[in-house]
N, C-alpha and C. Protein backbone atom coordinates (compact mmCIF):
# COMPACT_ATOMS: atom_id res chain seq x y z
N UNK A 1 12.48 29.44 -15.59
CA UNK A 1 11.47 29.38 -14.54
C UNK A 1 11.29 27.94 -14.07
N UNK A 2 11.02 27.94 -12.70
CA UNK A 2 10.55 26.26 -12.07
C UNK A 2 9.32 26.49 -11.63
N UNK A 3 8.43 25.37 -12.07
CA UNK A 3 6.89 25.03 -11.80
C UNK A 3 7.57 23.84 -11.12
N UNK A 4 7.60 23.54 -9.50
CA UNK A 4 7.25 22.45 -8.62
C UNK A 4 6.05 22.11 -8.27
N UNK A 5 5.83 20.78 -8.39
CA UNK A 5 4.54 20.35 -7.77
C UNK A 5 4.76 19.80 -6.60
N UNK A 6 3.86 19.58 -5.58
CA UNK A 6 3.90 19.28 -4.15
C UNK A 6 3.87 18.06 -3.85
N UNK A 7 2.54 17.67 -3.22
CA UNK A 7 2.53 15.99 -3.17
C UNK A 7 3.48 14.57 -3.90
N UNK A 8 4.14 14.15 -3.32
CA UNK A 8 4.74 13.41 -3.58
C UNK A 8 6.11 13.62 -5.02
N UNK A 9 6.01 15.10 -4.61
CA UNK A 9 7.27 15.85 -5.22
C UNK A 9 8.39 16.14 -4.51
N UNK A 10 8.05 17.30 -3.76
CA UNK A 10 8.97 17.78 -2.52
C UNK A 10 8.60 17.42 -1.05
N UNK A 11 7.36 16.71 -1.49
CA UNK A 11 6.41 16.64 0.05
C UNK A 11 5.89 15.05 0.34
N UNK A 12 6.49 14.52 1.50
CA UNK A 12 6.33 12.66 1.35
C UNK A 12 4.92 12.30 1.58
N UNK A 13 4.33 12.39 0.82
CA UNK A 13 2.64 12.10 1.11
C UNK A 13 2.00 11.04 1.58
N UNK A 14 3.12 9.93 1.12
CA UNK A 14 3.34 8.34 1.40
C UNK A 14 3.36 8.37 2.87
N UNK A 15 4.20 9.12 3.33
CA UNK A 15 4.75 9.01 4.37
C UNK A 15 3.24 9.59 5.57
N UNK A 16 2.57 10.87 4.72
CA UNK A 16 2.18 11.95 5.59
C UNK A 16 0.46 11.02 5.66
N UNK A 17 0.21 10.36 4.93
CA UNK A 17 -0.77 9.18 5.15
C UNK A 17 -1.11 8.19 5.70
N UNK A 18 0.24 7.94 6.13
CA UNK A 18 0.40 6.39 6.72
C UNK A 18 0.24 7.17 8.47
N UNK A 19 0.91 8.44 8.52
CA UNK A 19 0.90 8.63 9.75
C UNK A 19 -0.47 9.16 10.14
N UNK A 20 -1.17 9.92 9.32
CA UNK A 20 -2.72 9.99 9.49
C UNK A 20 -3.70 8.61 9.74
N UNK A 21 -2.92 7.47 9.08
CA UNK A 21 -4.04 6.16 9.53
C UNK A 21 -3.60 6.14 11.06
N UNK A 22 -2.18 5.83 11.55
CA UNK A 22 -1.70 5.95 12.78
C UNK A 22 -2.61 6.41 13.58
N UNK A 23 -2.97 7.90 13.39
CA UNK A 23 -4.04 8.68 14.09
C UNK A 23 -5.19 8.03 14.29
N UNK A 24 -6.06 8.06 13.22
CA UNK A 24 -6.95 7.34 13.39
C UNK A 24 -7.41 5.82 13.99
N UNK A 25 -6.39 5.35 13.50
CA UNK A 25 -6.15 4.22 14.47
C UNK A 25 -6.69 4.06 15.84
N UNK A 26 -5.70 5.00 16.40
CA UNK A 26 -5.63 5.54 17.94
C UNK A 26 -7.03 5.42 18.43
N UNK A 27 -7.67 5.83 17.48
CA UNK A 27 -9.00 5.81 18.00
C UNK A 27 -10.35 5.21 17.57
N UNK A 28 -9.48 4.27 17.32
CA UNK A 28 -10.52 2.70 16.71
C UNK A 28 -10.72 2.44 15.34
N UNK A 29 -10.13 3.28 14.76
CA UNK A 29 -10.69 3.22 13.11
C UNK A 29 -9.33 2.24 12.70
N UNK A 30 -10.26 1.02 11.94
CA UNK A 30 -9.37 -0.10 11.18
C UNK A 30 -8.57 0.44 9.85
N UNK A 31 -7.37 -0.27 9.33
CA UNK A 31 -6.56 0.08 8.61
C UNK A 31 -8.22 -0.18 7.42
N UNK A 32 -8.39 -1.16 7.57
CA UNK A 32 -9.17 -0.97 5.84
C UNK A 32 -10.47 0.26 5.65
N UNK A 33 -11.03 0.32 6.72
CA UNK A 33 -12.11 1.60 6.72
C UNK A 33 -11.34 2.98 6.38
N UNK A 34 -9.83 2.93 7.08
CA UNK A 34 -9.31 4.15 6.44
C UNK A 34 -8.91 4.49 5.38
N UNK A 35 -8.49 3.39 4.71
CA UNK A 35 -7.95 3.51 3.19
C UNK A 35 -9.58 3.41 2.53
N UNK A 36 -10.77 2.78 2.83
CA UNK A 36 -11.91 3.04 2.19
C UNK A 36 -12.35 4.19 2.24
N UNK A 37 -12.09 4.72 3.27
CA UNK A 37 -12.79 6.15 3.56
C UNK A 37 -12.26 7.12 3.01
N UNK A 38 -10.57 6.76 2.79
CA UNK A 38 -10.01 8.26 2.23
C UNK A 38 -10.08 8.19 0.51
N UNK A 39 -10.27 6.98 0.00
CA UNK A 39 -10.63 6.88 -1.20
C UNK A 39 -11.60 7.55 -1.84
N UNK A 40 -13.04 7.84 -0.68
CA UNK A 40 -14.21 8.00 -1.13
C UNK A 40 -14.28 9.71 -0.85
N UNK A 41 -13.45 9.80 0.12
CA UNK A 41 -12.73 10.89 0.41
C UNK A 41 -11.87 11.74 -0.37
N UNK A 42 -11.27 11.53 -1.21
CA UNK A 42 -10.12 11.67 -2.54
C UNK A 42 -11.30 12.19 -3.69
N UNK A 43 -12.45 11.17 -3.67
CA UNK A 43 -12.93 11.17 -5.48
C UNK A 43 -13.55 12.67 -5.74
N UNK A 44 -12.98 13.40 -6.95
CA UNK A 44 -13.79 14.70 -7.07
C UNK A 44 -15.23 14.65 -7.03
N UNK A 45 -15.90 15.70 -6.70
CA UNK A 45 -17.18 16.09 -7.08
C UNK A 45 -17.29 16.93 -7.86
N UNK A 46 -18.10 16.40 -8.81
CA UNK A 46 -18.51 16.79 -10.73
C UNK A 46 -16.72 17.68 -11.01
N UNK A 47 -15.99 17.03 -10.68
CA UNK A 47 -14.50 17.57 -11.59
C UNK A 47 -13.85 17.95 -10.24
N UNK A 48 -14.31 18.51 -9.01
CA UNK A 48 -13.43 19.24 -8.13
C UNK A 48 -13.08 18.56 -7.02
N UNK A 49 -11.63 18.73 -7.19
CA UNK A 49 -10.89 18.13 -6.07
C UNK A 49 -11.29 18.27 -4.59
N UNK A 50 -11.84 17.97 -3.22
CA UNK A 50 -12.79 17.73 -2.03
C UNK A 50 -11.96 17.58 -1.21
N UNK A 51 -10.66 16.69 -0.86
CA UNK A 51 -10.57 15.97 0.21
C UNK A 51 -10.10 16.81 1.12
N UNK A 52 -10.93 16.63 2.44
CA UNK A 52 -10.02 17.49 3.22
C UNK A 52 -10.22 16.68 4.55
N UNK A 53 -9.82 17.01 5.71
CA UNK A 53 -9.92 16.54 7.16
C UNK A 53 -11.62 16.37 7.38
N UNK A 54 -12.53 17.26 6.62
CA UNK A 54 -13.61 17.56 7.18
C UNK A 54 -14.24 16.58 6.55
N UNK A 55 -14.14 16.73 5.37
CA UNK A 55 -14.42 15.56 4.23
C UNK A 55 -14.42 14.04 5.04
N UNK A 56 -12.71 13.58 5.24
CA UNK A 56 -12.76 12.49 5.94
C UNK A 56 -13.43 12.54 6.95
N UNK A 57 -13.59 13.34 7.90
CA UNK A 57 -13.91 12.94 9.39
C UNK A 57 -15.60 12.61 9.07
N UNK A 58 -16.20 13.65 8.11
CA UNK A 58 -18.01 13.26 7.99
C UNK A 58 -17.90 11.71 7.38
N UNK A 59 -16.89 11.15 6.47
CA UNK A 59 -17.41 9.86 6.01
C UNK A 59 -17.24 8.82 6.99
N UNK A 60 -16.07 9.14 7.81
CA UNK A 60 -16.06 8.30 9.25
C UNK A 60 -17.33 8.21 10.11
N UNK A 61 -17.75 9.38 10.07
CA UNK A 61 -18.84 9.81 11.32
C UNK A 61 -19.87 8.54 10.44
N UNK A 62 -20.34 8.59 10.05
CA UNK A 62 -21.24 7.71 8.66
C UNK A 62 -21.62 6.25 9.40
N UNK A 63 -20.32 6.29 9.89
CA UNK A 63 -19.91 4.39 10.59
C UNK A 63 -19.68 4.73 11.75
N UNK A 64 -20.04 5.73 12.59
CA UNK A 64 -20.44 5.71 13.86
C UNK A 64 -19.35 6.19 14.84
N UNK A 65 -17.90 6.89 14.45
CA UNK A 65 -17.28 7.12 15.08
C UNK A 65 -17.72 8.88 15.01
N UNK A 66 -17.11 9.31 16.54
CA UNK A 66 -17.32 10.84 16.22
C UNK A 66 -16.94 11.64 15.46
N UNK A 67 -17.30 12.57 14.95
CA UNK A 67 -17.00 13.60 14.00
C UNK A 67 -15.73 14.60 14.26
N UNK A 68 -16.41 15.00 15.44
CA UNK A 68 -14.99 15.83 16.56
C UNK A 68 -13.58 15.05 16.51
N UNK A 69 -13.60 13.93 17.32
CA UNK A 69 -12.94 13.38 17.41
C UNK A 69 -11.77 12.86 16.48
N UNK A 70 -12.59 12.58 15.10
CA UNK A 70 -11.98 12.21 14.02
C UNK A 70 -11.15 13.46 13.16
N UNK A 71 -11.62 14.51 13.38
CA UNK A 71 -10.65 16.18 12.85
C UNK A 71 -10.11 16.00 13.96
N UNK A 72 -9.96 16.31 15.45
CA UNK A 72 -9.51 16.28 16.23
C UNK A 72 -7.97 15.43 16.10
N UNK A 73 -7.62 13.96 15.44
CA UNK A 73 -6.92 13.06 15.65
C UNK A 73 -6.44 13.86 13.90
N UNK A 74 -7.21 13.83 13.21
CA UNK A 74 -6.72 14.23 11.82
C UNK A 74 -5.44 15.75 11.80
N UNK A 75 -6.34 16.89 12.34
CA UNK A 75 -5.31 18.04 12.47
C UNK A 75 -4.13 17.58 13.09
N UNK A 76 -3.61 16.62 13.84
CA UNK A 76 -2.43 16.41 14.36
C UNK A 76 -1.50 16.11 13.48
N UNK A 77 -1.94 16.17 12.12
CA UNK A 77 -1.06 15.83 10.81
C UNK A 77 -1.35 16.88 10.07
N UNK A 78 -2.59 18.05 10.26
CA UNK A 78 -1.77 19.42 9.30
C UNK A 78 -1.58 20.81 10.37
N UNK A 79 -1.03 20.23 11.43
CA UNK A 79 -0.73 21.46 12.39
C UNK A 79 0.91 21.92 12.43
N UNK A 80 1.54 22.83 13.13
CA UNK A 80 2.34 23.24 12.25
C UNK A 80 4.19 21.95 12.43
N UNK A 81 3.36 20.68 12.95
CA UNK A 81 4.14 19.69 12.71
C UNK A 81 4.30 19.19 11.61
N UNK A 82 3.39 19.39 10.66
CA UNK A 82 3.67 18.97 9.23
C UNK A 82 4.90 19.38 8.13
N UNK A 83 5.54 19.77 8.72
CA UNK A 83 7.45 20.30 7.77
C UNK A 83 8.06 18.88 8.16
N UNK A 84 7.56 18.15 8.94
CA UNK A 84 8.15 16.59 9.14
C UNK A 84 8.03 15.75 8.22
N UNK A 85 6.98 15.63 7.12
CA UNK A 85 6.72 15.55 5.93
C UNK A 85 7.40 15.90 4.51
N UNK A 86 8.15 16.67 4.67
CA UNK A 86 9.10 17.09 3.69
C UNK A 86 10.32 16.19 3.28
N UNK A 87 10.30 15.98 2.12
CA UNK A 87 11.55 15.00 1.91
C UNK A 87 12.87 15.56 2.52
N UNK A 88 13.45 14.37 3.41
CA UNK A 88 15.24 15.10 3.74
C UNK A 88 15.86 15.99 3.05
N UNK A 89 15.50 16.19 1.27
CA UNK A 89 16.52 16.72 0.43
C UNK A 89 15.80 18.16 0.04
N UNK A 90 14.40 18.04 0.82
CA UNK A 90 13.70 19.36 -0.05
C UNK A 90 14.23 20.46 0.15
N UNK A 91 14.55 20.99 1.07
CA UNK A 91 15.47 22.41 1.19
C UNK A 91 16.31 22.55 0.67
N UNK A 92 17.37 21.37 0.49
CA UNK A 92 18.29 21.73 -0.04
C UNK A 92 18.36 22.21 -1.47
N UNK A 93 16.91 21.40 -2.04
CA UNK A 93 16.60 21.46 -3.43
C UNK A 93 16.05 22.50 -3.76
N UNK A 94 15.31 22.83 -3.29
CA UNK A 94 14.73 24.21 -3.04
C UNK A 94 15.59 25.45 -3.36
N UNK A 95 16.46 25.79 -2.42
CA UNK A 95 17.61 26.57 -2.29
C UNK A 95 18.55 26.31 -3.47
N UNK A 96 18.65 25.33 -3.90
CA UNK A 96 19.44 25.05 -5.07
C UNK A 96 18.93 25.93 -6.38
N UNK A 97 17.51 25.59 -6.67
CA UNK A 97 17.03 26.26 -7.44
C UNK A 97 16.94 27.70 -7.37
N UNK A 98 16.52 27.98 -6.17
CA UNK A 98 16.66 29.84 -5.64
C UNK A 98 18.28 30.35 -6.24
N UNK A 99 19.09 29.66 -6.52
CA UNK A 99 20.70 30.27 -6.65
C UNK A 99 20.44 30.70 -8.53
N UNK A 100 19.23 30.34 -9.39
CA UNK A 100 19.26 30.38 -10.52
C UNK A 100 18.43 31.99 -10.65
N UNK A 101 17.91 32.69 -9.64
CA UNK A 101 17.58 33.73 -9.46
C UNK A 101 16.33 33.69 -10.90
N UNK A 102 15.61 32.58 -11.24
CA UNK A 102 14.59 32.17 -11.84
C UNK A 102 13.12 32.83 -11.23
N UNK A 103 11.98 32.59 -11.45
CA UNK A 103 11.11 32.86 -11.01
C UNK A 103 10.46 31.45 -10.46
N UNK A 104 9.76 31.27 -9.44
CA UNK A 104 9.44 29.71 -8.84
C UNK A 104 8.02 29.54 -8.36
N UNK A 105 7.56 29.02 -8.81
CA UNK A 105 6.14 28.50 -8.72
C UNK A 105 5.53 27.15 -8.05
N UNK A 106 5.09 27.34 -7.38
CA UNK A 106 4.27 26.39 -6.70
C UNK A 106 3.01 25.59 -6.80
N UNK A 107 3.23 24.57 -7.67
CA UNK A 107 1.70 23.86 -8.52
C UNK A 107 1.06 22.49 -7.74
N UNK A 108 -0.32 22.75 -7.47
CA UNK A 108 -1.02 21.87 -6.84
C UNK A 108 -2.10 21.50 -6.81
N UNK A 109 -2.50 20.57 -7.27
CA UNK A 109 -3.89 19.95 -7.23
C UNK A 109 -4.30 19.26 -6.30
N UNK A 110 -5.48 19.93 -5.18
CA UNK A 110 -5.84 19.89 -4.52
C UNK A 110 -6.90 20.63 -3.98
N UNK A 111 -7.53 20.37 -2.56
CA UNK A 111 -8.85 21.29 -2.35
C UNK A 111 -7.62 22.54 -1.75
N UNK A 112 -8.20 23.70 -2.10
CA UNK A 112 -7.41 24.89 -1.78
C UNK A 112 -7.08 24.64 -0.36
N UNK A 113 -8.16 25.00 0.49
CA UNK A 113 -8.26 25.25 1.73
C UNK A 113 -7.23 24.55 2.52
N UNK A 114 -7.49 22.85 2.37
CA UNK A 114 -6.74 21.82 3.29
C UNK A 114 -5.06 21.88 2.68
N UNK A 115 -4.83 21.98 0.98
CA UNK A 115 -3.20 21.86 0.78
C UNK A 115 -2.81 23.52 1.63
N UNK A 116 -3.40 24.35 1.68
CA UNK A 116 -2.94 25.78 2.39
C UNK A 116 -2.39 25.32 3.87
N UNK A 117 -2.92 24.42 4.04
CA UNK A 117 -2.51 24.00 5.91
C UNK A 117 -1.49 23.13 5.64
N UNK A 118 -1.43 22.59 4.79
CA UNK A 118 -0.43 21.85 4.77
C UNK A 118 1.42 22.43 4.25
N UNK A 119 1.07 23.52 3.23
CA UNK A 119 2.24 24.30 2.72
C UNK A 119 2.13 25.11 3.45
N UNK A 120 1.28 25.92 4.63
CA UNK A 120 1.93 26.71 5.31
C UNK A 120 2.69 25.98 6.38
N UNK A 121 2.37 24.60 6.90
CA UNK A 121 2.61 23.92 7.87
C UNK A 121 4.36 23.72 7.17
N UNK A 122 4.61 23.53 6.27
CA UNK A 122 6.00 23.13 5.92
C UNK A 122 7.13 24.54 6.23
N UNK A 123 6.40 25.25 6.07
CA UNK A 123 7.28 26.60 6.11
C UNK A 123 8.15 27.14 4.79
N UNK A 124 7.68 26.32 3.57
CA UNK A 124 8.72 26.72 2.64
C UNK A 124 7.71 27.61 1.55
N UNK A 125 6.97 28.03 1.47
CA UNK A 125 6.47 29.09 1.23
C UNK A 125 7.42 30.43 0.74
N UNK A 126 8.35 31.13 1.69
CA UNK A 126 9.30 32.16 0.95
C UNK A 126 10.16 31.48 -0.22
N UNK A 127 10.38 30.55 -0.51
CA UNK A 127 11.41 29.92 -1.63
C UNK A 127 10.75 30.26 -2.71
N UNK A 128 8.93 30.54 -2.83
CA UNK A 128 8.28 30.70 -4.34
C UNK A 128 8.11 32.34 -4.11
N UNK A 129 7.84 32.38 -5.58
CA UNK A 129 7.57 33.98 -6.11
C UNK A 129 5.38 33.51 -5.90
N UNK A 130 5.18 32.38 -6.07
CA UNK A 130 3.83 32.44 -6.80
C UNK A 130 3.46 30.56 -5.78
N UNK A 131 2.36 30.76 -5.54
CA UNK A 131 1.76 29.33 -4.92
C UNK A 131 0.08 29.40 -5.30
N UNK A 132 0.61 28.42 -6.63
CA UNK A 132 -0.95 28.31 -7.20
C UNK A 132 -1.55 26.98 -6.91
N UNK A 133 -2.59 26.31 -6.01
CA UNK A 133 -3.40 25.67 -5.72
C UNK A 133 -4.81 25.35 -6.06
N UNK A 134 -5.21 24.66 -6.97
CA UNK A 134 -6.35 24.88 -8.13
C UNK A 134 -6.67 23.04 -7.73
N UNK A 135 -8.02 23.36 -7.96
CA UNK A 135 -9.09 21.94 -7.61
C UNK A 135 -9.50 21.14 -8.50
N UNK A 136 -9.29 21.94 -9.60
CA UNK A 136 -10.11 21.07 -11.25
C UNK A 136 -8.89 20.85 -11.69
N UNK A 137 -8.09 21.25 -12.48
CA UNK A 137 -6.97 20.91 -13.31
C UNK A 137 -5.86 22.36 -13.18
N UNK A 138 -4.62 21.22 -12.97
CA UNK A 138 -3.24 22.59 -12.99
C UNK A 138 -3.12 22.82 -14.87
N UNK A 139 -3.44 22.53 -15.92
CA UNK A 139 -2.97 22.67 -17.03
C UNK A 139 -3.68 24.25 -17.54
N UNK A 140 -4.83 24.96 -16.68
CA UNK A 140 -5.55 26.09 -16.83
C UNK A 140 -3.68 26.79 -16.61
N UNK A 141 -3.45 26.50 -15.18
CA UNK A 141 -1.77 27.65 -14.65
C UNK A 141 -0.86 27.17 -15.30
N UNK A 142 -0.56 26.24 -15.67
CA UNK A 142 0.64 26.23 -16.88
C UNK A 142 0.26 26.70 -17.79
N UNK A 143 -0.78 26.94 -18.54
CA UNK A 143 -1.03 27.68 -19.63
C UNK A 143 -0.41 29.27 -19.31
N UNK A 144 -1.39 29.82 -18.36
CA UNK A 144 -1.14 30.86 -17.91
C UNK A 144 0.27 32.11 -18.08
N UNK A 145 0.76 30.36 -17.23
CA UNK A 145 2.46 31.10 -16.58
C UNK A 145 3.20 31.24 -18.07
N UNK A 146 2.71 30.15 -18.85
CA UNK A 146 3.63 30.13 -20.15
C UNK A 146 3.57 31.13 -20.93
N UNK A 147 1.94 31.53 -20.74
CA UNK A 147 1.99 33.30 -21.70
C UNK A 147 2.35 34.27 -20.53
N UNK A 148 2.39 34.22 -19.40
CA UNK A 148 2.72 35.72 -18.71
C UNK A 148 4.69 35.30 -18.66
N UNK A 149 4.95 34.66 -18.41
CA UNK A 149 6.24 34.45 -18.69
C UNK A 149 7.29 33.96 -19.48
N UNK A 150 8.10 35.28 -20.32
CA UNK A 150 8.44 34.71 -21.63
C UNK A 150 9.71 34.00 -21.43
N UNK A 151 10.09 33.18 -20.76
CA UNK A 151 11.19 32.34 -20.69
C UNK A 151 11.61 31.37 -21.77
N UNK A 152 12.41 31.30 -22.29
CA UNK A 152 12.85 29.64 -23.42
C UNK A 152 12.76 28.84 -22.75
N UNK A 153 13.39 28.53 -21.53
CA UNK A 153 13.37 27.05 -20.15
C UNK A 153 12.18 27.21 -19.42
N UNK A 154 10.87 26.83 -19.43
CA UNK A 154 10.41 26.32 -17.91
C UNK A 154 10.52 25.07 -17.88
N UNK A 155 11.09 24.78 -16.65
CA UNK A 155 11.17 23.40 -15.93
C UNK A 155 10.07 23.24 -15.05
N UNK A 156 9.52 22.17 -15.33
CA UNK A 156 8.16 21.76 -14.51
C UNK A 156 8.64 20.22 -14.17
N UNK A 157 8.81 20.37 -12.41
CA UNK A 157 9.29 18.68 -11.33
C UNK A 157 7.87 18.47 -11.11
N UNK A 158 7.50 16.88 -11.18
CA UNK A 158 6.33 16.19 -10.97
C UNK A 158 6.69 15.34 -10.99
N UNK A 159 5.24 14.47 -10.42
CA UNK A 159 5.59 12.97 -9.91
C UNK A 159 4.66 12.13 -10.52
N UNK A 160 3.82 12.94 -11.05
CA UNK A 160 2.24 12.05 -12.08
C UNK A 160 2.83 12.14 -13.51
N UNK A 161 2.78 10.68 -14.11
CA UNK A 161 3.56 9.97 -15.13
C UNK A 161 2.43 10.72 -16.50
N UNK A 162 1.60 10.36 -16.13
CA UNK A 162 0.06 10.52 -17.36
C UNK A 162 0.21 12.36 -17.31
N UNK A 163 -0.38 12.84 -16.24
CA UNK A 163 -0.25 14.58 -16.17
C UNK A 163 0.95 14.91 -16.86
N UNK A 164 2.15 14.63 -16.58
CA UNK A 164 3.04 15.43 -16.95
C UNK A 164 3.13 14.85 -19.09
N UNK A 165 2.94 13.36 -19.22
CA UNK A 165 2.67 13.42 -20.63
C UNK A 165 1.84 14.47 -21.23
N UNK A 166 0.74 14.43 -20.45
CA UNK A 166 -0.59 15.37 -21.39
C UNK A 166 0.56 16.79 -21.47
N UNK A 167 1.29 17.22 -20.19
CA UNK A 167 1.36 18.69 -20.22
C UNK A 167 2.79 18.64 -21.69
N UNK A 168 3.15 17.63 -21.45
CA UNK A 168 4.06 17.96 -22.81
C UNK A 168 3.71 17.88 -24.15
N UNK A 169 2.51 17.12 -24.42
CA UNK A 169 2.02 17.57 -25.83
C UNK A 169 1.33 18.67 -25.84
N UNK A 170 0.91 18.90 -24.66
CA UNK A 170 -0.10 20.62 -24.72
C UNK A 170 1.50 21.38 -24.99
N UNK A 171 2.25 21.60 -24.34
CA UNK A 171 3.07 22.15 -23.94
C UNK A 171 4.49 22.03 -24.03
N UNK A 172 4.84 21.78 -25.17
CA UNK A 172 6.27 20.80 -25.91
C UNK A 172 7.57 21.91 -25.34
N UNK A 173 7.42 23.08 -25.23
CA UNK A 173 8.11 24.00 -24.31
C UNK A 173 9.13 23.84 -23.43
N UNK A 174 8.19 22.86 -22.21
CA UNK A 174 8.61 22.31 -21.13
C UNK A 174 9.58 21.28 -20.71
N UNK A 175 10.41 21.85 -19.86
CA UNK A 175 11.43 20.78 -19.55
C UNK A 175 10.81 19.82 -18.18
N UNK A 176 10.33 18.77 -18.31
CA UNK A 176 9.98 17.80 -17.21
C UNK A 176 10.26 17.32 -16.82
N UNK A 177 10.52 17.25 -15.55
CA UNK A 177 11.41 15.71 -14.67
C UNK A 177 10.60 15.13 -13.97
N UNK A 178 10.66 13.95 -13.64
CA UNK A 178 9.82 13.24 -12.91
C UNK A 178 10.23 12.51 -11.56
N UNK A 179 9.55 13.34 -10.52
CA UNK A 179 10.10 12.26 -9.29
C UNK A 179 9.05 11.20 -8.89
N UNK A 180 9.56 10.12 -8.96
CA UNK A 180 9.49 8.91 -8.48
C UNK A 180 8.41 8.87 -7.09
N UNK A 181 7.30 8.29 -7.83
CA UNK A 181 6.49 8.23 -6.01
C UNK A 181 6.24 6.81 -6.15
N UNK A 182 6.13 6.20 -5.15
CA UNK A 182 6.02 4.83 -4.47
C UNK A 182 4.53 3.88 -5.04
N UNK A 183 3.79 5.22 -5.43
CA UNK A 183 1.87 5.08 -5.79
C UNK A 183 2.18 4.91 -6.53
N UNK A 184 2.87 5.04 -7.68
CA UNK A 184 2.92 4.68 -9.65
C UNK A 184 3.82 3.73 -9.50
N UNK A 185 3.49 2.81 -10.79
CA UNK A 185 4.92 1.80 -11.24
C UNK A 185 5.81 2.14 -11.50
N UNK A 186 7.01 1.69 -11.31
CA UNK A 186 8.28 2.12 -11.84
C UNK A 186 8.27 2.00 -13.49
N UNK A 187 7.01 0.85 -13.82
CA UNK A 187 7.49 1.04 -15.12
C UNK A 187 6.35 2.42 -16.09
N UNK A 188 5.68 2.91 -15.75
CA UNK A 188 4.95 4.02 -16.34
C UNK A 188 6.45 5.08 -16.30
N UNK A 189 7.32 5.39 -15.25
CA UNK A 189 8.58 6.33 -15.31
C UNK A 189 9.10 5.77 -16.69
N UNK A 190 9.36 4.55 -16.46
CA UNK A 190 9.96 4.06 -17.68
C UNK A 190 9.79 4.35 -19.01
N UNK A 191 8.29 3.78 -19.38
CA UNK A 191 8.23 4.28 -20.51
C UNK A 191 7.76 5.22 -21.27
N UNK A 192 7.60 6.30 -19.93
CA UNK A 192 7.34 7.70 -20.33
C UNK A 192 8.07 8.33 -21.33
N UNK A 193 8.99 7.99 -21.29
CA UNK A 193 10.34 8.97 -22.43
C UNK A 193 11.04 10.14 -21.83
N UNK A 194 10.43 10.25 -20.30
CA UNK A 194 10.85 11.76 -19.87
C UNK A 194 11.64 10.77 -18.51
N UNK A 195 12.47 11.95 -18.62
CA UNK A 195 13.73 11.89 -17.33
C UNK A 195 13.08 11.71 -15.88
N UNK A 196 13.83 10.54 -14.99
CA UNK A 196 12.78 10.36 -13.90
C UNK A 196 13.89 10.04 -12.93
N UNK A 197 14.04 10.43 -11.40
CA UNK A 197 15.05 10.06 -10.47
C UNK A 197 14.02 9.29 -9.37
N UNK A 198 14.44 8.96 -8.24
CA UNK A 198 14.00 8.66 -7.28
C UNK A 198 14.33 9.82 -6.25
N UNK A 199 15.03 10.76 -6.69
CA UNK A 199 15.43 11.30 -5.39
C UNK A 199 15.38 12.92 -5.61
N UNK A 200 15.44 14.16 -4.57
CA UNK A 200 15.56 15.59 -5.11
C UNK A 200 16.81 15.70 -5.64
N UNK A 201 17.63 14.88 -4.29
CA UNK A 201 18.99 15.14 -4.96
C UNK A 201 19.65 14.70 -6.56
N UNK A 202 18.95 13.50 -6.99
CA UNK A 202 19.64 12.90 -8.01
C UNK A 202 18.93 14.65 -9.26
N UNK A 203 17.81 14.83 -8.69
CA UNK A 203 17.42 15.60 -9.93
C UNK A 203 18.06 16.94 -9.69
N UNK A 204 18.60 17.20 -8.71
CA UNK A 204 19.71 18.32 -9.07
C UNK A 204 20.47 18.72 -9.29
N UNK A 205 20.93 16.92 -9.08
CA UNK A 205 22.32 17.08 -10.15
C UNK A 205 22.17 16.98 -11.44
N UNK A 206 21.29 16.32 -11.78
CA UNK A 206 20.50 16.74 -13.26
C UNK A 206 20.35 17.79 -13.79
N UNK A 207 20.10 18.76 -13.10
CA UNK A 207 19.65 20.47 -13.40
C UNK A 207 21.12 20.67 -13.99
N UNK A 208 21.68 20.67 -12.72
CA UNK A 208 22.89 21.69 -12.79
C UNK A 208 23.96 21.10 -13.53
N UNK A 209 23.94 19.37 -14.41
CA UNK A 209 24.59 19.38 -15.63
C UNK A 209 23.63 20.07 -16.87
N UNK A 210 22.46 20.50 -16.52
CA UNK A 210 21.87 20.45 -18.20
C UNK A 210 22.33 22.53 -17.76
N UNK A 211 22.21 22.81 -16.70
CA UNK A 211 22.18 24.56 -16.51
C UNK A 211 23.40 24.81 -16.33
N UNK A 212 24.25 23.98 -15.47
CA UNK A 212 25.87 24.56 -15.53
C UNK A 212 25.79 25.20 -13.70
């Protein structure tokens, strides 16, 4: 079985952020108010993951820009232009894994509502059997999947160095790879102990020496 995670897995978030300040921009909002805003924007409330367009646009409104305006400039990054966001290699990787006739899962931490616009916006949705999106913690659905599915291999791709440690002492089971996001040090990959690429492609060629 494959547990993929999204953000800054198969999906360039780096990328899909920078073009949301762009937006905002456009319409007067300074590079540093946006990275302040989406910060404050990001932080859970009492454990649950929040951020969404609506989220940002009320903490903007705060400092005097419109509210409208600010979703208005925001949706132009989860409308169904957002598959532009997808790493060059994700389909291919994707499809790679579909040839193992495995079961495929879709893991994400995030506010439900806003990652839904965003994975339907990509269109890769038919590649999973299952798209679980949870606000407090993904380690409730890896538990889960691990008792409803009796597999010897799950492979779980992620890009959070600390998450994917915790899930391997919960979860010693698991085969983990780690893709490389631009937000963590290179050296936390490092001295994780677990296998880490920069790329989809490098990690599928990884697969398919350890699967054949």
């Amino acid at each position: 079985m494959f547990l993929i995670d999204f953000d800054d897995t198969i999906f360039d978030t780096q990328r899909f952020k920078e073009a949301r300040l762009q937006v905002v921009q456009a319409v007067g909002v300074s590079s540093d108010l946006y990275w302040q805003s989406y910060r404050e924007a990001r932080a859970p409330v009492e454990g649950i993951v929040t951020y969404s367009n609506e989220r940002h646009a009320d903490l903007l409104a705060r400092h005097g820009f419109s509210r409208e305006m600010i979703l208005f400039a925001l949706a132009q990054t989860t409308n169904e232009t957002v598959h532009q966001f997808l790493f060059p290699d994700t389909i291919p990787f994707l499809t790679f894994l579909r040839q193992y006739n495995q079961p495929m899962a879709l893991l994400s931490l995030s506010d439900p509502a806003f990652q839904e616009k965003k994975v339907k916006g990509t269109r890769i949705s038919t590649f999973f059997d299952n798209i679980f999106i949870v606000d407090e913690t993904k380690a409730l659905v890896v538990k889960e999947v691990i008792q409803h599915y009796h597999y010897h291999d799950i492979w779980l791709f992620n890009d959070r160095v600390e998450e994917s440690q915790e899930f391997k002492e919960q979860f010693p089971m698991l085969k983990i790879v780690l893709k490389q996001s631009p937000a963590i040090p290179v050296g936390q990959y490092i001295q994780s102990g677990l296998p880490y690429f920069s790329t989809l492609t490098e990690i599928q060629h990884y697969v398919k020496d350890q699967l054949g």
